[in-house]
N, C-alpha and C. Protein backbone atom coordinates (compact mmCIF):
# COMPACT_ATOMS: atom_id res chain seq x y z
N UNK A 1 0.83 -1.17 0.00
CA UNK A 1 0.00 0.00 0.00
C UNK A 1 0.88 1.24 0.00
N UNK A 2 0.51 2.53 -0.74
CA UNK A 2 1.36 3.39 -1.29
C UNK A 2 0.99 4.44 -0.39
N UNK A 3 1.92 5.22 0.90
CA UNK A 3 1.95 6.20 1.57
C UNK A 3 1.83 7.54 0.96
N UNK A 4 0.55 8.27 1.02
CA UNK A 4 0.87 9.45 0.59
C UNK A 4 1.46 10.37 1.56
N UNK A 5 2.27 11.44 1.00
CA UNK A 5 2.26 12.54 2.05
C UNK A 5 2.22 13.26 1.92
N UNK A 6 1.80 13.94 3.47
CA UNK A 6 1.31 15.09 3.43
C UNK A 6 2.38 16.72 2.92
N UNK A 7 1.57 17.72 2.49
CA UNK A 7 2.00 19.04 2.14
C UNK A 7 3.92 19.09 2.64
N UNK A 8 3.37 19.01 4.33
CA UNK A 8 4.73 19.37 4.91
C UNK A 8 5.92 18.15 4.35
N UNK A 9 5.65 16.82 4.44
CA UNK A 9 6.60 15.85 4.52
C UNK A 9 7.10 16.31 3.23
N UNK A 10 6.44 16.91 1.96
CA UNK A 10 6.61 16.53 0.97
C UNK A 10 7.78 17.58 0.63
N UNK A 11 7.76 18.64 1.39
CA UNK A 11 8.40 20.12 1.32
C UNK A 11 9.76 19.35 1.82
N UNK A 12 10.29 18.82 2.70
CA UNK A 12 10.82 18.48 3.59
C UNK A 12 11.85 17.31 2.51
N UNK A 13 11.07 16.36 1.85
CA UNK A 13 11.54 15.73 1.01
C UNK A 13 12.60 16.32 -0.34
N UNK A 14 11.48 17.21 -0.68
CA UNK A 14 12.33 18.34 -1.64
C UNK A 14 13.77 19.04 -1.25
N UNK A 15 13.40 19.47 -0.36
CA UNK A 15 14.99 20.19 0.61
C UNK A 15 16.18 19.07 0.95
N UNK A 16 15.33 18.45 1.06
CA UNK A 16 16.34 17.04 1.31
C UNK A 16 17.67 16.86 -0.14
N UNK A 17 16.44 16.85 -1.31
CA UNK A 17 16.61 16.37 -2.65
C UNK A 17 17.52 17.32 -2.92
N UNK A 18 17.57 19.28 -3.21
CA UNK A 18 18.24 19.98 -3.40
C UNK A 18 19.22 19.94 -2.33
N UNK A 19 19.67 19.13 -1.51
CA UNK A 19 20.24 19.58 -0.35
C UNK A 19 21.63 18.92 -0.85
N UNK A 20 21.28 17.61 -1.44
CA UNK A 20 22.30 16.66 -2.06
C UNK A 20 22.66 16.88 -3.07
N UNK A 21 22.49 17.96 -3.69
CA UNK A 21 22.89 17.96 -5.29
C UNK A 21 23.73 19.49 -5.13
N UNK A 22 24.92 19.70 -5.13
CA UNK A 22 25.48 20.89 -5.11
C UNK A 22 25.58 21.54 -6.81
N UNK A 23 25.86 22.63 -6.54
CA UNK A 23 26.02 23.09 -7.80
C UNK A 23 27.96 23.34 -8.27
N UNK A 24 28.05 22.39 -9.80
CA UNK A 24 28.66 22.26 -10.42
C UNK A 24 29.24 23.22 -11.13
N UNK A 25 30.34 23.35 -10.73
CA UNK A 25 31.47 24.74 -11.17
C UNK A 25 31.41 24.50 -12.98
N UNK A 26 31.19 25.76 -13.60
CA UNK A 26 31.50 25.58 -15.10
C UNK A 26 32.29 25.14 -15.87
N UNK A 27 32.46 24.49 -16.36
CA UNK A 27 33.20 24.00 -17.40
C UNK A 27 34.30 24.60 -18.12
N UNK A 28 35.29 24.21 -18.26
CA UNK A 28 36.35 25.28 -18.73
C UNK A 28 36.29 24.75 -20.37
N UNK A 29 36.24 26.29 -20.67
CA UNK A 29 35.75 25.83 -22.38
C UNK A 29 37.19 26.39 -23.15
N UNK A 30 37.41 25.23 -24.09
CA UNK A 30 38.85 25.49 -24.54
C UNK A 30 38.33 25.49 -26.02
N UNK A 31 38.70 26.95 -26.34
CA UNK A 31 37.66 27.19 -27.94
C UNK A 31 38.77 26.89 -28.81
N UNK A 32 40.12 26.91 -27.96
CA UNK A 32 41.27 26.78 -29.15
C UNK A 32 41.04 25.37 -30.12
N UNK A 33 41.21 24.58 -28.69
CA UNK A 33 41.31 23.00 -29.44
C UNK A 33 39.77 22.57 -29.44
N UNK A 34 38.59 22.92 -29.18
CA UNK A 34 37.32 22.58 -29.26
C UNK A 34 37.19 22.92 -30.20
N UNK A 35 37.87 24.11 -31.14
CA UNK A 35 37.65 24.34 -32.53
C UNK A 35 38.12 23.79 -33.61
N UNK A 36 39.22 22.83 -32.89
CA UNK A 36 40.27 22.06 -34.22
C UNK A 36 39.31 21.00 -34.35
N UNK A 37 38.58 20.23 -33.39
CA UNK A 37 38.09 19.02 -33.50
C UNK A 37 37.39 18.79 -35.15
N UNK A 38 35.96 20.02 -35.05
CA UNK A 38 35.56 19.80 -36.55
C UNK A 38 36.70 19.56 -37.53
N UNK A 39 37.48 20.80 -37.63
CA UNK A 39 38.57 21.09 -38.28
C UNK A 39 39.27 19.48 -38.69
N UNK A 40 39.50 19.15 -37.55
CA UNK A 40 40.12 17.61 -38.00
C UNK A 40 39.14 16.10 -38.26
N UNK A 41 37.56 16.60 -38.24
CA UNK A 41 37.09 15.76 -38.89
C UNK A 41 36.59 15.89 -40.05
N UNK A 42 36.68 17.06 -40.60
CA UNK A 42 36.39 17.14 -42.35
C UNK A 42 37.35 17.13 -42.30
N UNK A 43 38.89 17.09 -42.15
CA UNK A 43 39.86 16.97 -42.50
C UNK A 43 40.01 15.40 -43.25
N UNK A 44 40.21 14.56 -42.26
CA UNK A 44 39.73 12.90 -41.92
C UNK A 44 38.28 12.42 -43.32
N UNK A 45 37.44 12.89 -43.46
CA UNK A 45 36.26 12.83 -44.29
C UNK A 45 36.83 13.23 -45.76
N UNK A 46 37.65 14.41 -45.74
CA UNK A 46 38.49 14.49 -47.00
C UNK A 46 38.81 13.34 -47.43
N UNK A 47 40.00 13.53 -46.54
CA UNK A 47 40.89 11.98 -47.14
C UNK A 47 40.16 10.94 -47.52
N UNK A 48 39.12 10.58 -46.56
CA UNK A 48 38.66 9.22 -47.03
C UNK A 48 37.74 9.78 -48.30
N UNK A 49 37.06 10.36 -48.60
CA UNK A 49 36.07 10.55 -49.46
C UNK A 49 37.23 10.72 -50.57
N UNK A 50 38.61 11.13 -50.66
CA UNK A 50 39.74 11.15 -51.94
C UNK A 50 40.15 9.48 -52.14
N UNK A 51 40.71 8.86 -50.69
CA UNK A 51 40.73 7.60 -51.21
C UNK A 51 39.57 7.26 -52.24
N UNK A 52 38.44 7.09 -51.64
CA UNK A 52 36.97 6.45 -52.05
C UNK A 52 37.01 6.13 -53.45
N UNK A 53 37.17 7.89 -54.06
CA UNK A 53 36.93 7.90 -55.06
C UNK A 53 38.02 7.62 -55.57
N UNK A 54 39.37 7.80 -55.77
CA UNK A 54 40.52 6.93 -56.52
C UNK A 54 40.18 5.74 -56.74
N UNK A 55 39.58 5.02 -55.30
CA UNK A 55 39.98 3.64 -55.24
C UNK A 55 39.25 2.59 -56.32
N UNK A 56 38.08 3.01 -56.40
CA UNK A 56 37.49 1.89 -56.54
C UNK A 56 37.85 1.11 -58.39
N UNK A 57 37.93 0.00 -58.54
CA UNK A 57 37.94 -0.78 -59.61
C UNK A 57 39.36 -1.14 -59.70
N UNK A 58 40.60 -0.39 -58.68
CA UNK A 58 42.06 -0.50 -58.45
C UNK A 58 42.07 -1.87 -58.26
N UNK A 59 41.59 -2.57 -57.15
CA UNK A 59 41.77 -3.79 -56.51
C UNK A 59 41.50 -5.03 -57.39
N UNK A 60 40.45 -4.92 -58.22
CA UNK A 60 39.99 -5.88 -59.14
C UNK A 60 40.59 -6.29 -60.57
N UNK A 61 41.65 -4.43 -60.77
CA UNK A 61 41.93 -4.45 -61.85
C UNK A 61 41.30 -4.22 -62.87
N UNK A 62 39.73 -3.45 -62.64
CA UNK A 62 38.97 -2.96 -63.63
C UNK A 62 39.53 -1.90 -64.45
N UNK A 63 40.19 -1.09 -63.20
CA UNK A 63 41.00 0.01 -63.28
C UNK A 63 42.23 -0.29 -63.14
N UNK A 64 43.54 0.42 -64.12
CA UNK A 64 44.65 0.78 -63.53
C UNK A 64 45.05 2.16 -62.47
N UNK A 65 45.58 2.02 -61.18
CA UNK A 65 46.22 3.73 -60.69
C UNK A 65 46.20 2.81 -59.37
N UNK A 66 46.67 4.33 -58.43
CA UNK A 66 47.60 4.22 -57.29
C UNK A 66 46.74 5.71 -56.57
N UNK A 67 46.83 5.68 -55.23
CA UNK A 67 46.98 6.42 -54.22
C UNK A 67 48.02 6.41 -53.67
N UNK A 68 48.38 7.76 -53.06
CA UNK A 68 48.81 8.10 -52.34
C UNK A 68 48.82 9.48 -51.85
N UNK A 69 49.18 9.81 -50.31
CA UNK A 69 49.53 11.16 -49.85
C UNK A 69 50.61 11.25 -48.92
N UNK A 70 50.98 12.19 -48.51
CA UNK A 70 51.99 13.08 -47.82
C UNK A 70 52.56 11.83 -46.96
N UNK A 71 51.26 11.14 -45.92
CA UNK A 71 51.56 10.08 -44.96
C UNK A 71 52.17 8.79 -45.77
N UNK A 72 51.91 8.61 -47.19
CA UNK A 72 52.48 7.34 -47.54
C UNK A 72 53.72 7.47 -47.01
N UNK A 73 54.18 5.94 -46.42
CA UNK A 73 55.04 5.10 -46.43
C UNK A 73 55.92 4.81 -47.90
N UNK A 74 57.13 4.93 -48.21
CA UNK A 74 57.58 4.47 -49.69
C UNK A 74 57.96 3.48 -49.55
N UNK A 75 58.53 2.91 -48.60
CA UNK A 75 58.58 1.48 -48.11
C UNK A 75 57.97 0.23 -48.58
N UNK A 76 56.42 1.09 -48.37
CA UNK A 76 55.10 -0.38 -48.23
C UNK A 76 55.12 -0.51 -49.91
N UNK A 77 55.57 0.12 -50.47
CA UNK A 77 55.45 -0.03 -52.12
C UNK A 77 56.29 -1.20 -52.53
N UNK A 78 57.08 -2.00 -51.47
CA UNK A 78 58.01 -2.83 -52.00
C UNK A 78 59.00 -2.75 -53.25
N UNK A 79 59.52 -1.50 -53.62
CA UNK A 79 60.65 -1.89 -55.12
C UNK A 79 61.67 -1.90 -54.29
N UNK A 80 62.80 -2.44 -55.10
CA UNK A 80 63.60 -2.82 -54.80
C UNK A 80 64.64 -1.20 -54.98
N UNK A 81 63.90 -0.71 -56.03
CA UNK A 81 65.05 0.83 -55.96
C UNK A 81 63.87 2.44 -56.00
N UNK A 82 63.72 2.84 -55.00
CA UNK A 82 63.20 3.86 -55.38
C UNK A 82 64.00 5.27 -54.99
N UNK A 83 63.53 6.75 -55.10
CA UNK A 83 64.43 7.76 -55.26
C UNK A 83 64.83 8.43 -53.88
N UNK A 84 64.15 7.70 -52.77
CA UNK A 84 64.10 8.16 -51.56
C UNK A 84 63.70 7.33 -50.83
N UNK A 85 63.69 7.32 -49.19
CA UNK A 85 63.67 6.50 -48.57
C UNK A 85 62.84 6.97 -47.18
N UNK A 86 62.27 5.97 -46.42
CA UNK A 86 61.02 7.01 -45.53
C UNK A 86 62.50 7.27 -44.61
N UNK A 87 62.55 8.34 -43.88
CA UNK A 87 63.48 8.94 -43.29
C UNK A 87 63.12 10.00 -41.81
N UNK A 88 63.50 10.35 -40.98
CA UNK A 88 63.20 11.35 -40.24
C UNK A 88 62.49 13.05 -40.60
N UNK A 89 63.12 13.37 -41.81
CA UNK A 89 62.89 14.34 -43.09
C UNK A 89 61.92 13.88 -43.63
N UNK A 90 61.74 12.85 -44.29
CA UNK A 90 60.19 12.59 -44.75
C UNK A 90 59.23 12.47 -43.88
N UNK A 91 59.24 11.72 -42.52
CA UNK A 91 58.24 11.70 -41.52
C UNK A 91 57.97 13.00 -40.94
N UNK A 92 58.86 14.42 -40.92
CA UNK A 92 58.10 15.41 -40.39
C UNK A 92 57.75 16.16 -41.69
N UNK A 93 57.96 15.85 -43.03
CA UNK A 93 56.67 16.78 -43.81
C UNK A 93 55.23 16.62 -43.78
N UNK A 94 55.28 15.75 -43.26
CA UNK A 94 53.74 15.13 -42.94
C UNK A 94 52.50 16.10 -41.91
N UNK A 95 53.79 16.67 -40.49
CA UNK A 95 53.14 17.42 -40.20
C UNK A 95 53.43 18.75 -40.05
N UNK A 96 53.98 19.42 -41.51
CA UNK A 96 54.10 20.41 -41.94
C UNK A 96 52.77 21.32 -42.07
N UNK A 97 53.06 22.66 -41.57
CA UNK A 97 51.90 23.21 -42.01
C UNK A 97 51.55 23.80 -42.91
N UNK A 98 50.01 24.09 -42.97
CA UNK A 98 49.57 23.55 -44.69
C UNK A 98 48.60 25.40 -44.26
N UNK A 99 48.92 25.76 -43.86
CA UNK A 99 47.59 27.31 -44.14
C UNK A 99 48.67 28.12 -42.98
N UNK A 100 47.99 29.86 -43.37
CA UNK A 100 48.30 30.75 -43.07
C UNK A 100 50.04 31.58 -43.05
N UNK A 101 50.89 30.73 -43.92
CA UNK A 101 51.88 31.57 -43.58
C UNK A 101 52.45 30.61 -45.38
N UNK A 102 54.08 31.40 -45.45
CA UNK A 102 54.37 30.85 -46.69
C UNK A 102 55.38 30.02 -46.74
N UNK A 103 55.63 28.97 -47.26
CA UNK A 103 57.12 27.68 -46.99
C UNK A 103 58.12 28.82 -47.36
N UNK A 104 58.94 28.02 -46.74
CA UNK A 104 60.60 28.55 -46.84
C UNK A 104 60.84 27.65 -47.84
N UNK A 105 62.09 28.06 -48.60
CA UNK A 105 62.45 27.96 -50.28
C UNK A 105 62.98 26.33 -49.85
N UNK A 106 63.15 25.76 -48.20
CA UNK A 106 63.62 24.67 -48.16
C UNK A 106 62.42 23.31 -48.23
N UNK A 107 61.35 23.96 -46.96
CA UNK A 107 60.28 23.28 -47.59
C UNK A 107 59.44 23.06 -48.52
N UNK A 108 59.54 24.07 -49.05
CA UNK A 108 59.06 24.01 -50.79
C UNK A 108 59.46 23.00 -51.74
N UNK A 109 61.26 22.66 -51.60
CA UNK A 109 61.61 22.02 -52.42
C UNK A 109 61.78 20.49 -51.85
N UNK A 110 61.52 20.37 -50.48
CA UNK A 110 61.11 18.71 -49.81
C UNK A 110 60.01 18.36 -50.19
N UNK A 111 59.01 19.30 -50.22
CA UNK A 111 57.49 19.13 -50.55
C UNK A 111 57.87 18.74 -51.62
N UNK A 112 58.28 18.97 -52.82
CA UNK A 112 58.21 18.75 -54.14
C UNK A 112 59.08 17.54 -54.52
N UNK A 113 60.18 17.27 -53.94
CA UNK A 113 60.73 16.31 -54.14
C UNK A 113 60.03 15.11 -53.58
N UNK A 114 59.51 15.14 -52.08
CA UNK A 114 58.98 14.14 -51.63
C UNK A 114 57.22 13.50 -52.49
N UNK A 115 56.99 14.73 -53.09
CA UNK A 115 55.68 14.28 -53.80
C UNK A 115 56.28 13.56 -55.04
N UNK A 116 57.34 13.85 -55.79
CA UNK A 116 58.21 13.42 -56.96
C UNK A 116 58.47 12.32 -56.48
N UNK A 117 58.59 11.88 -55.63
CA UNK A 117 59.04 10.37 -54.99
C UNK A 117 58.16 9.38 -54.91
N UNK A 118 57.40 9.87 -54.25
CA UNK A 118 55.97 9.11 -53.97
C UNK A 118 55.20 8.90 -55.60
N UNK A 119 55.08 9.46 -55.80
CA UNK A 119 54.30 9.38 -57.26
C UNK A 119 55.23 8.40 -58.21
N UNK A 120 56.49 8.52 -58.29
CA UNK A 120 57.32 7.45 -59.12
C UNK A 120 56.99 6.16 -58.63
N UNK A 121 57.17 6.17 -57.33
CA UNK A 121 57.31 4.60 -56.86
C UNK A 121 55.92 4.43 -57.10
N UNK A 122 54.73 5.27 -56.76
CA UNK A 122 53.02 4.59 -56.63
C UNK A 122 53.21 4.18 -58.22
N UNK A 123 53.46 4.74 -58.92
CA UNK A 123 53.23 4.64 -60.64
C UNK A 123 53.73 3.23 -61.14
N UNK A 124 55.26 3.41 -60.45
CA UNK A 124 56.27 1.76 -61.13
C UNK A 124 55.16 0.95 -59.80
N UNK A 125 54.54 0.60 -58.93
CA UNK A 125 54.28 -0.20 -58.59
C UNK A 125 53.10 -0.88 -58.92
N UNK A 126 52.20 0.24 -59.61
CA UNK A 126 50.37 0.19 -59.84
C UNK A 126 50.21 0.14 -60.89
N UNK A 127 50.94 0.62 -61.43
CA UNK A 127 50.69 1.08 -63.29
C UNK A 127 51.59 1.00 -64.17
N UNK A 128 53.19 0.61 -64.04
CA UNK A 128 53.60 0.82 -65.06
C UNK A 128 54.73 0.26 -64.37
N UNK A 129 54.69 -0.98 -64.09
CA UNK A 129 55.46 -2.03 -63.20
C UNK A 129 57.21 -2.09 -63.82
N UNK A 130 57.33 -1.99 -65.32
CA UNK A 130 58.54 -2.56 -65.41
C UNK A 130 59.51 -1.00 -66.08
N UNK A 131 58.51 0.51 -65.60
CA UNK A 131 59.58 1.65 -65.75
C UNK A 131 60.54 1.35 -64.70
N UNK A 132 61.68 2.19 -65.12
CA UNK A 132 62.91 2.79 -64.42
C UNK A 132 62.35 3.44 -63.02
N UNK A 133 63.13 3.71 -62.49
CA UNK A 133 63.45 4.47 -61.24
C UNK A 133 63.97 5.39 -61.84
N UNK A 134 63.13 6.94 -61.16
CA UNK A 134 63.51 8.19 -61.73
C UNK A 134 65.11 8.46 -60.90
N UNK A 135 65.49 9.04 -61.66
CA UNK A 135 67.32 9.57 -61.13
C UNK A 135 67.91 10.34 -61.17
N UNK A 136 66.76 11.71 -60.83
CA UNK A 136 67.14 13.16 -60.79
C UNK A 136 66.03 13.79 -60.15
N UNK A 137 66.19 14.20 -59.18
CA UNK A 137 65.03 15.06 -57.93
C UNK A 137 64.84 16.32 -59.24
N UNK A 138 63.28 16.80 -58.92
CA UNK A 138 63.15 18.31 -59.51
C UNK A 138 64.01 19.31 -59.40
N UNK A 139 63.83 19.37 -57.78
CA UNK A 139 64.73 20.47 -57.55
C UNK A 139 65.80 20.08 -56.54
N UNK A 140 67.01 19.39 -57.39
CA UNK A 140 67.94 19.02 -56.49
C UNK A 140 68.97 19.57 -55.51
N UNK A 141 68.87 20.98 -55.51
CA UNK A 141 69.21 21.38 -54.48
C UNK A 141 68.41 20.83 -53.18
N UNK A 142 66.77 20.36 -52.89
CA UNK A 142 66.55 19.97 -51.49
C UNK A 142 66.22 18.44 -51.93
N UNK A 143 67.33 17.81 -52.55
CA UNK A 143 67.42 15.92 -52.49
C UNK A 143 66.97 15.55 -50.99
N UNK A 144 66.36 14.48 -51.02
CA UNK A 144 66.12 14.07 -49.93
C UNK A 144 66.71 12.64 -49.57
């Protein structure tokens, strides 16, 4: 059988209820990095939506081609000779920055060499298996 109560008990109950629940200091809002988050998930949605569309008919061989970006590995391509090698220098162009200011004439020419690299080896490995190994950087002043 279900006790009702009365006016007072019920007041009494309430005070009780707010009595236990303190109030919770605000939240420290960090707009710096709360703002990268989106930032780094259309980032992430890029990429995959660029794989996506490269990829498909690659695997089956409907299609000939290759992916790759900045993060490839030249390694995982397996040749036996390619124009560069993954390195300490190649692992931090990766997280080079990409907006608001302008490369120095050094990263400019890693960027370019390291994309010249990557693209030879994706090509002799996906598409065009029995070319040469290229054997002159673009801009060989920043060889890598």
């Amino acid at each position: 059988m279900r006790r009702e109560l009365t006016p007072l008990q019920a007041r009494g109950n309430v005070g009780r209820l707010f009595a236990q629940t303190r109030p919770q200091p605000r939240p420290v809002v960090r707009v710096a990095q709360e703002s990268l988050l989106p930032a780094d998930a259309l980032d992430l949605i890029a990429q995959f939506q660029r794989a996506r569309t490269a990829a498909p008919g690659t695997a089956d061989a409907a299609r000939r081609g290759g992916y790759w970006g900045i993060t490839t590995k030249i390694g995982a391509y397996g040749l036996k000779e390619t124009l560069a090698r993954d390195s300490d220098v190649t692992g931090a162009l990766q997280l080079i920055r990409t907006r608001l200011n302008e490369f120095s004439p050094k990263e400019q020419g890693q960027l370019i060499n390291w994309g010249y690299a990557l693209t030879d080896a994706a090509m002799r490995a996906w598409v065009v298996p029995d070319a040469t190994c290229a054997t002159a950087w673009p801009i060989a002043e920043f060889a890598l």
